[in-house]
N, C-alpha and C. Protein backbone atom coordinates (compact mmCIF):
# COMPACT_ATOMS: atom_id res chain seq x y z
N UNK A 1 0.82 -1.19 0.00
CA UNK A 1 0.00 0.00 0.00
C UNK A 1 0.86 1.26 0.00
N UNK A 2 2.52 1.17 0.63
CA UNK A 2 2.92 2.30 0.46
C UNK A 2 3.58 2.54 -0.84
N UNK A 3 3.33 2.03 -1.64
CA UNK A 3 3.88 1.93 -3.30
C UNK A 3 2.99 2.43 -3.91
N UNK A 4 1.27 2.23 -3.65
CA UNK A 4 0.20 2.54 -3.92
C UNK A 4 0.51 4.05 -4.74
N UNK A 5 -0.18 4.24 -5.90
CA UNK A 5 -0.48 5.74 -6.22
C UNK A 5 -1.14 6.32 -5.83
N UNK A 6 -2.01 5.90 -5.04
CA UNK A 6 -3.38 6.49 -4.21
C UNK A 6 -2.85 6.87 -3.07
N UNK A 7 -1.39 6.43 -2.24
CA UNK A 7 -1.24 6.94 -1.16
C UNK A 7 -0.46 7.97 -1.49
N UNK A 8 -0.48 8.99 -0.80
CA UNK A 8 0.40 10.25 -1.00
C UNK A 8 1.27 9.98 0.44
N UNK A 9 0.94 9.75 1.70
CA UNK A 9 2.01 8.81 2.41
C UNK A 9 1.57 7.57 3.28
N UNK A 10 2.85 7.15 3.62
CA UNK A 10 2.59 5.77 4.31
C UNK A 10 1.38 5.67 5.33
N UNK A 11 0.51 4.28 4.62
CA UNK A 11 -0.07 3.45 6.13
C UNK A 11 0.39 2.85 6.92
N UNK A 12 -0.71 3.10 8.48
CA UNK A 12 -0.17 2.55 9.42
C UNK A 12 -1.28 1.21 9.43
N UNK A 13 -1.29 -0.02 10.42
CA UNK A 13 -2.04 -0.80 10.63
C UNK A 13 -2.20 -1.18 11.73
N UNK A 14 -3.50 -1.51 12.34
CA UNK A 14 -3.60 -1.71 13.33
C UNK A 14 -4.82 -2.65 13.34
N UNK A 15 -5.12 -3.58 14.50
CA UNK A 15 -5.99 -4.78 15.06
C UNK A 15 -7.08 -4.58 15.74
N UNK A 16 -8.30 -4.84 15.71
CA UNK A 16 -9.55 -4.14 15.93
C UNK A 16 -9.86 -5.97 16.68
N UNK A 17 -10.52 -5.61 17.83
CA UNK A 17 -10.82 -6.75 18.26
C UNK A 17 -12.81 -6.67 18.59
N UNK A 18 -13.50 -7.32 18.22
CA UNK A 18 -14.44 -7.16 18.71
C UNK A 18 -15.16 -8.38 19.62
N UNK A 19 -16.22 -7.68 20.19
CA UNK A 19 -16.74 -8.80 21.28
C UNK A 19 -16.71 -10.00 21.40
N UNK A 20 -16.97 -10.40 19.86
CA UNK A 20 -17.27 -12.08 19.40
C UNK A 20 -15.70 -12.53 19.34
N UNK A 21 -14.59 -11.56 19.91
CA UNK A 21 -13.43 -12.30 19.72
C UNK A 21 -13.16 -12.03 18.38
N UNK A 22 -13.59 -11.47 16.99
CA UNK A 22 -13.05 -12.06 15.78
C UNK A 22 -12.02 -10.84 15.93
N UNK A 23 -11.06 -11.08 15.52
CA UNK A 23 -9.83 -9.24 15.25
C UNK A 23 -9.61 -9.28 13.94
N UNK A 24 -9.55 -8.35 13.49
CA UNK A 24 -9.88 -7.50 12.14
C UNK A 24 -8.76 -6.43 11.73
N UNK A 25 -7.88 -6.32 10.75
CA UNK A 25 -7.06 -5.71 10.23
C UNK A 25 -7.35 -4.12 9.68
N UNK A 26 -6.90 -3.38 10.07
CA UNK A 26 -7.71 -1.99 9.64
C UNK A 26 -5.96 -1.31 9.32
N UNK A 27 -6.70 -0.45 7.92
CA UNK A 27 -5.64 0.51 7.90
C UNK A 27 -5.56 1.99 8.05
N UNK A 28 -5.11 2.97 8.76
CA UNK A 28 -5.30 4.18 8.94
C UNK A 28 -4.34 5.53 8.31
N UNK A 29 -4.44 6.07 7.86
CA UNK A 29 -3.20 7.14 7.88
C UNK A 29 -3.69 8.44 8.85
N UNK A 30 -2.78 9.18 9.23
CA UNK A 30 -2.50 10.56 9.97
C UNK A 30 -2.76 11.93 9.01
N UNK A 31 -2.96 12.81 9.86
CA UNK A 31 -3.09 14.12 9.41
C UNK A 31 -2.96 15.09 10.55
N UNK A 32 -2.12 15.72 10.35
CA UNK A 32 -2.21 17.07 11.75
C UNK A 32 -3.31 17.64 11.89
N UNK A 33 -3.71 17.97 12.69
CA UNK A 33 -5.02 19.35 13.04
C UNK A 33 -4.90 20.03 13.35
N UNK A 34 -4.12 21.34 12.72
CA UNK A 34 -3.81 22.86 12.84
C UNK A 34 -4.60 23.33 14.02
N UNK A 35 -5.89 22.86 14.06
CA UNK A 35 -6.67 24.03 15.53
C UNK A 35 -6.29 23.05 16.71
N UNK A 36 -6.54 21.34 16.76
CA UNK A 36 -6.13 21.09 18.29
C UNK A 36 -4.88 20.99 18.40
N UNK A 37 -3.93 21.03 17.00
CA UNK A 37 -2.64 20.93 17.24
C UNK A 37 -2.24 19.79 17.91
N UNK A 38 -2.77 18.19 17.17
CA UNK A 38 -2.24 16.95 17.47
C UNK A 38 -3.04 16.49 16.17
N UNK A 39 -2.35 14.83 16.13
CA UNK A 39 -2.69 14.37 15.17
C UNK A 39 -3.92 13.79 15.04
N UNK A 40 -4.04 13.54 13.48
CA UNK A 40 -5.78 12.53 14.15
C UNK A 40 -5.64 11.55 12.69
N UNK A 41 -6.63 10.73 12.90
CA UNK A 41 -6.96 9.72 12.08
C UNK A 41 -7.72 10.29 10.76
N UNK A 42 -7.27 10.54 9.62
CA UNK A 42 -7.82 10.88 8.58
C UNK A 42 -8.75 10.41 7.50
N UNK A 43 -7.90 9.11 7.50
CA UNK A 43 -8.42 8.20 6.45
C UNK A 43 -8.17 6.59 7.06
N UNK A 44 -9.26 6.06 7.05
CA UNK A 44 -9.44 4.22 7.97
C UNK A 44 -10.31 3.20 6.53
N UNK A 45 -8.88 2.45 6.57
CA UNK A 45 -9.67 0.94 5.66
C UNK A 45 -9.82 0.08 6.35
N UNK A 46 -10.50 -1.19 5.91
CA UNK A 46 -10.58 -2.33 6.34
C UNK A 46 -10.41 -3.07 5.48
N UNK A 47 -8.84 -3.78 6.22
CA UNK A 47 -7.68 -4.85 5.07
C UNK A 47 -8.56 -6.30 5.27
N UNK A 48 -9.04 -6.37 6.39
CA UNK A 48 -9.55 -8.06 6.29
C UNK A 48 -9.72 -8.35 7.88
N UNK A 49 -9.84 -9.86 7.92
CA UNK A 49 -9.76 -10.69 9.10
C UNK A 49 -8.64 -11.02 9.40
N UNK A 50 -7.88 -11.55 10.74
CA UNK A 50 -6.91 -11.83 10.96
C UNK A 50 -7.63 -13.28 11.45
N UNK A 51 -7.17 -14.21 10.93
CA UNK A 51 -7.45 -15.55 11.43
C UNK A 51 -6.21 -15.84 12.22
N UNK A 52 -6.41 -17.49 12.65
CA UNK A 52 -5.98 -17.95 14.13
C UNK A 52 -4.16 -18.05 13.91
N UNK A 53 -4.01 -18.75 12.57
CA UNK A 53 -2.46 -18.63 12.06
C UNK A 53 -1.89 -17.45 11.54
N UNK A 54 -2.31 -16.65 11.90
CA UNK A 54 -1.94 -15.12 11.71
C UNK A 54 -1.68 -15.15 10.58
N UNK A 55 -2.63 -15.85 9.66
CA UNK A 55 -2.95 -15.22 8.00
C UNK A 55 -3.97 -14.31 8.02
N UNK A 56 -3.92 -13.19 6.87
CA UNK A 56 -4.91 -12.39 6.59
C UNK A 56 -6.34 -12.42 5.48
N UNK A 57 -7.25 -12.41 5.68
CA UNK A 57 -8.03 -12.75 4.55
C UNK A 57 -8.49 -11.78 4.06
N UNK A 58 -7.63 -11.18 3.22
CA UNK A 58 -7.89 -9.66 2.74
C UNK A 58 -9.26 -9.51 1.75
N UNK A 59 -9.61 -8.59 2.55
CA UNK A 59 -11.57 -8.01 1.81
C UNK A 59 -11.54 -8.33 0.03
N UNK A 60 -12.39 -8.85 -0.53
CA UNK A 60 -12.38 -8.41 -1.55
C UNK A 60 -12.49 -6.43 -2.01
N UNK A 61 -13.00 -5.87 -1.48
CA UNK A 61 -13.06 -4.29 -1.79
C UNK A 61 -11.46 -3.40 -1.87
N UNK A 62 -10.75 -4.58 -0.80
CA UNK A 62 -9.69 -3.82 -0.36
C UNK A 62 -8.60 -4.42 -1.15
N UNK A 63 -8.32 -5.37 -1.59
CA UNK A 63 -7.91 -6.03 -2.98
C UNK A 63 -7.79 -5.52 -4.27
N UNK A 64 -9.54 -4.85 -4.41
CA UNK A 64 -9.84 -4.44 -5.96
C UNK A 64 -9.22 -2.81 -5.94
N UNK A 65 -9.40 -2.33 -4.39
CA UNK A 65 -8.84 -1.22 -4.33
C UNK A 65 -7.28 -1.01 -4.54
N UNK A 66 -6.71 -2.12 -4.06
CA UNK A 66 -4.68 -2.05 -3.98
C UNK A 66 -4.57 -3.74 -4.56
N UNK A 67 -4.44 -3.78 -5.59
CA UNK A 67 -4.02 -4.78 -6.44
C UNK A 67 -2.78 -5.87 -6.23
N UNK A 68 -2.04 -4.81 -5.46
CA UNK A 68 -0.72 -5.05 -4.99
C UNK A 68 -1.23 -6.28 -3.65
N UNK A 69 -2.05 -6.66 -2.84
CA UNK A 69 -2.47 -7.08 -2.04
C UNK A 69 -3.58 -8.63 -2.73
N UNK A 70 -3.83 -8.77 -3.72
CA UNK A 70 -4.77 -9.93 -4.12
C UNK A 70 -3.47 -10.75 -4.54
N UNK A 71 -4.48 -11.81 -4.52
CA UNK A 71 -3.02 -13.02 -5.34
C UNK A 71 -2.20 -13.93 -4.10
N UNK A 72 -1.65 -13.46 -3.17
CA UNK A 72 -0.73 -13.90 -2.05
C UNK A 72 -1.83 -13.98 -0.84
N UNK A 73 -0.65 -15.19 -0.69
CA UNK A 73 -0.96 -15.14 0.98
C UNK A 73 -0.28 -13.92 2.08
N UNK A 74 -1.05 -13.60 3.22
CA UNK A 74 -0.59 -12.45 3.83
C UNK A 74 -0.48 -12.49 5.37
N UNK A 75 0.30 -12.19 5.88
CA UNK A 75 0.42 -12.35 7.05
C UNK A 75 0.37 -11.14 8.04
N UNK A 76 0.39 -11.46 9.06
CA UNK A 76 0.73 -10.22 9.95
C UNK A 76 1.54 -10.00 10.46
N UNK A 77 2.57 -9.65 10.36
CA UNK A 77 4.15 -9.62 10.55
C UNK A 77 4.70 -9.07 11.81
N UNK A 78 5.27 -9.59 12.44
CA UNK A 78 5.98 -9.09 13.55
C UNK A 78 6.12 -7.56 13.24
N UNK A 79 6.23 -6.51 12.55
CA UNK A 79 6.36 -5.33 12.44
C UNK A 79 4.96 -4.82 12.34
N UNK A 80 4.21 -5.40 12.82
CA UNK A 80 2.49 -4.84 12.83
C UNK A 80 2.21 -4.43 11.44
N UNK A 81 2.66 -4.89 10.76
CA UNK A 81 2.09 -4.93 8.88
C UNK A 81 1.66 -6.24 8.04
N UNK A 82 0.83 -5.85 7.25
CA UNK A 82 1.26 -7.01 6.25
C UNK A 82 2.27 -7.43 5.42
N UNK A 83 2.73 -8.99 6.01
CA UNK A 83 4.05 -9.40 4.90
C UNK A 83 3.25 -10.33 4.12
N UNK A 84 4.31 -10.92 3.17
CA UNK A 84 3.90 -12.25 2.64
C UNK A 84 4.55 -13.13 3.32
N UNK A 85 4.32 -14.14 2.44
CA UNK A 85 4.69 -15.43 3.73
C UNK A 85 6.09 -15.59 3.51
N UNK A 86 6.45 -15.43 2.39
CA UNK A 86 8.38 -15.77 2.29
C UNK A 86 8.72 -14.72 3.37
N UNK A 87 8.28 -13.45 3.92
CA UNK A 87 9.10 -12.83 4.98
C UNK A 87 8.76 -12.95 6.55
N UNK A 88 7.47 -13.44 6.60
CA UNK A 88 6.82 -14.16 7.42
C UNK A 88 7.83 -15.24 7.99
N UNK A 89 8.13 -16.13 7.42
CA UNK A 89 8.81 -17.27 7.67
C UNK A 89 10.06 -17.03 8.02
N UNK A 90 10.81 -15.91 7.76
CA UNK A 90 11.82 -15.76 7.67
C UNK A 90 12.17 -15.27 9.45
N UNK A 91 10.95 -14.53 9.54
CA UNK A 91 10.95 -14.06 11.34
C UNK A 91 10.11 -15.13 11.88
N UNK A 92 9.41 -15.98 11.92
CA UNK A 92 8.54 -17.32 12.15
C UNK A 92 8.60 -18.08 11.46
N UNK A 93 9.75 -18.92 11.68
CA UNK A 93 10.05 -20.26 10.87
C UNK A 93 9.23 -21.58 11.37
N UNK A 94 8.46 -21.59 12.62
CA UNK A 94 7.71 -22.43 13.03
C UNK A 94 6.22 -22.32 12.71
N UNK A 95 5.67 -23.53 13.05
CA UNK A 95 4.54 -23.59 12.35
C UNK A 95 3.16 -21.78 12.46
N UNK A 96 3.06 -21.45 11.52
CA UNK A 96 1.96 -19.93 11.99
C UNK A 96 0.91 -20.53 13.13
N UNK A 97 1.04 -19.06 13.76
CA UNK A 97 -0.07 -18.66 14.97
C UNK A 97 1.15 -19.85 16.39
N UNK A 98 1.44 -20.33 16.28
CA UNK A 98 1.71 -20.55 17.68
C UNK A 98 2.83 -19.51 18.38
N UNK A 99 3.22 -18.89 17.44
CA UNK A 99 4.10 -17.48 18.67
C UNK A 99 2.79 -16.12 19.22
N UNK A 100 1.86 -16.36 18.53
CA UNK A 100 0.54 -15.25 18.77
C UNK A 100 0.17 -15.11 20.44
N UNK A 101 0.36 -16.93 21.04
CA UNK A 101 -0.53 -16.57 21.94
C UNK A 101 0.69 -15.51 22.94
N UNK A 102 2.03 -15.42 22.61
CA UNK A 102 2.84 -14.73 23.38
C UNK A 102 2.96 -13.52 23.58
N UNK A 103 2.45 -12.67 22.04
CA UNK A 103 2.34 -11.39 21.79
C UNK A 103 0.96 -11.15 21.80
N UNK A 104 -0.12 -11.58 21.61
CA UNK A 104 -1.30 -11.25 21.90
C UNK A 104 -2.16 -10.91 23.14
N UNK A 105 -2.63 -10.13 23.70
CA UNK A 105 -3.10 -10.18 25.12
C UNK A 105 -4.29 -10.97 24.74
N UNK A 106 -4.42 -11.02 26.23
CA UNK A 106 -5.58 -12.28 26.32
C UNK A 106 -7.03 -11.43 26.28
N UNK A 107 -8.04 -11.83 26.00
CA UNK A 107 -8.88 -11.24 25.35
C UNK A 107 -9.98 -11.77 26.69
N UNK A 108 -10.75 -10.18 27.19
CA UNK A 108 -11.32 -10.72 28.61
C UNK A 108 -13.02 -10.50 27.85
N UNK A 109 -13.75 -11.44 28.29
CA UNK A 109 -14.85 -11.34 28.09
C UNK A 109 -15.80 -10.28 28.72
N UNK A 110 -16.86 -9.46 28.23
CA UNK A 110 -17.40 -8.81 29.17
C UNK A 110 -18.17 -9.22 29.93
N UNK A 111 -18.69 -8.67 31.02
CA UNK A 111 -19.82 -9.67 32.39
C UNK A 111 -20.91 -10.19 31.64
N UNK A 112 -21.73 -9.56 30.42
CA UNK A 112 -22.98 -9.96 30.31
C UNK A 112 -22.77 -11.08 29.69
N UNK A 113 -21.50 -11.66 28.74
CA UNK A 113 -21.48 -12.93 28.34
C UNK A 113 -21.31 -13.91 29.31
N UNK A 114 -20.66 -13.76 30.61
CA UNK A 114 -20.43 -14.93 31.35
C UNK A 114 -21.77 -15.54 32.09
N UNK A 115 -22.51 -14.64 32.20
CA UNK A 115 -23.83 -15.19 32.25
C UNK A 115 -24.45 -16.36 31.89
């Protein structure tokens, strides 16, 4: 995406977790705000699902949008981005998702589900 012609600069990415547990890949870029004078969130995609082997199942929308992203498998890379899997492997040479549960916090349910 930062090769993209559509970006004028780099995305960041980040992990959206919701209730049901599923976490979700989102991409954001920055923009200053001259009046509060800090940054803010300008522009937010949604790259896909993050499944259990920390592959990505990138949206079809978000695919047709960055071309550069269909075709491969994708991972979530120790650098909080998407890699492919040849660089994937290269920092996780063991089987995917079993280094997750180390870097992942544990995900607390809220009260009304334990019900």
């Amino acid at each position: 995406m930062e090769n993209s012609p559509k970006s004028g600069f780099p995305w960041n990415f980040t992990t959206v977790v919701t209730a049901q547990g599923y976490c979700y890949v989102k991409a954001y870029k920055m923009k200053w705000d001259p009046v509060l004078k800090k940054s803010k969130r300008h522009l937010q995609r949604h790259v896909g699902r993050l499944l259990e082997d920390d592959r990505i199942k990138i949206s079809p929308k978000f695919s047709a949008d960055f071309p550069e992203y269909s075709g491969d498998d994708w991972f979530w890379g120790a650098n909080k981005k998407p890699v492919r899997e040849a660089e994937y492997r290269q920092v996780f040479p063991a089987t995917p998702g079993l280094h997750r549960k180390m870097r992942m916090p544990a995900i607390r349910k809220p009260r009304w589900m334990l019900v």
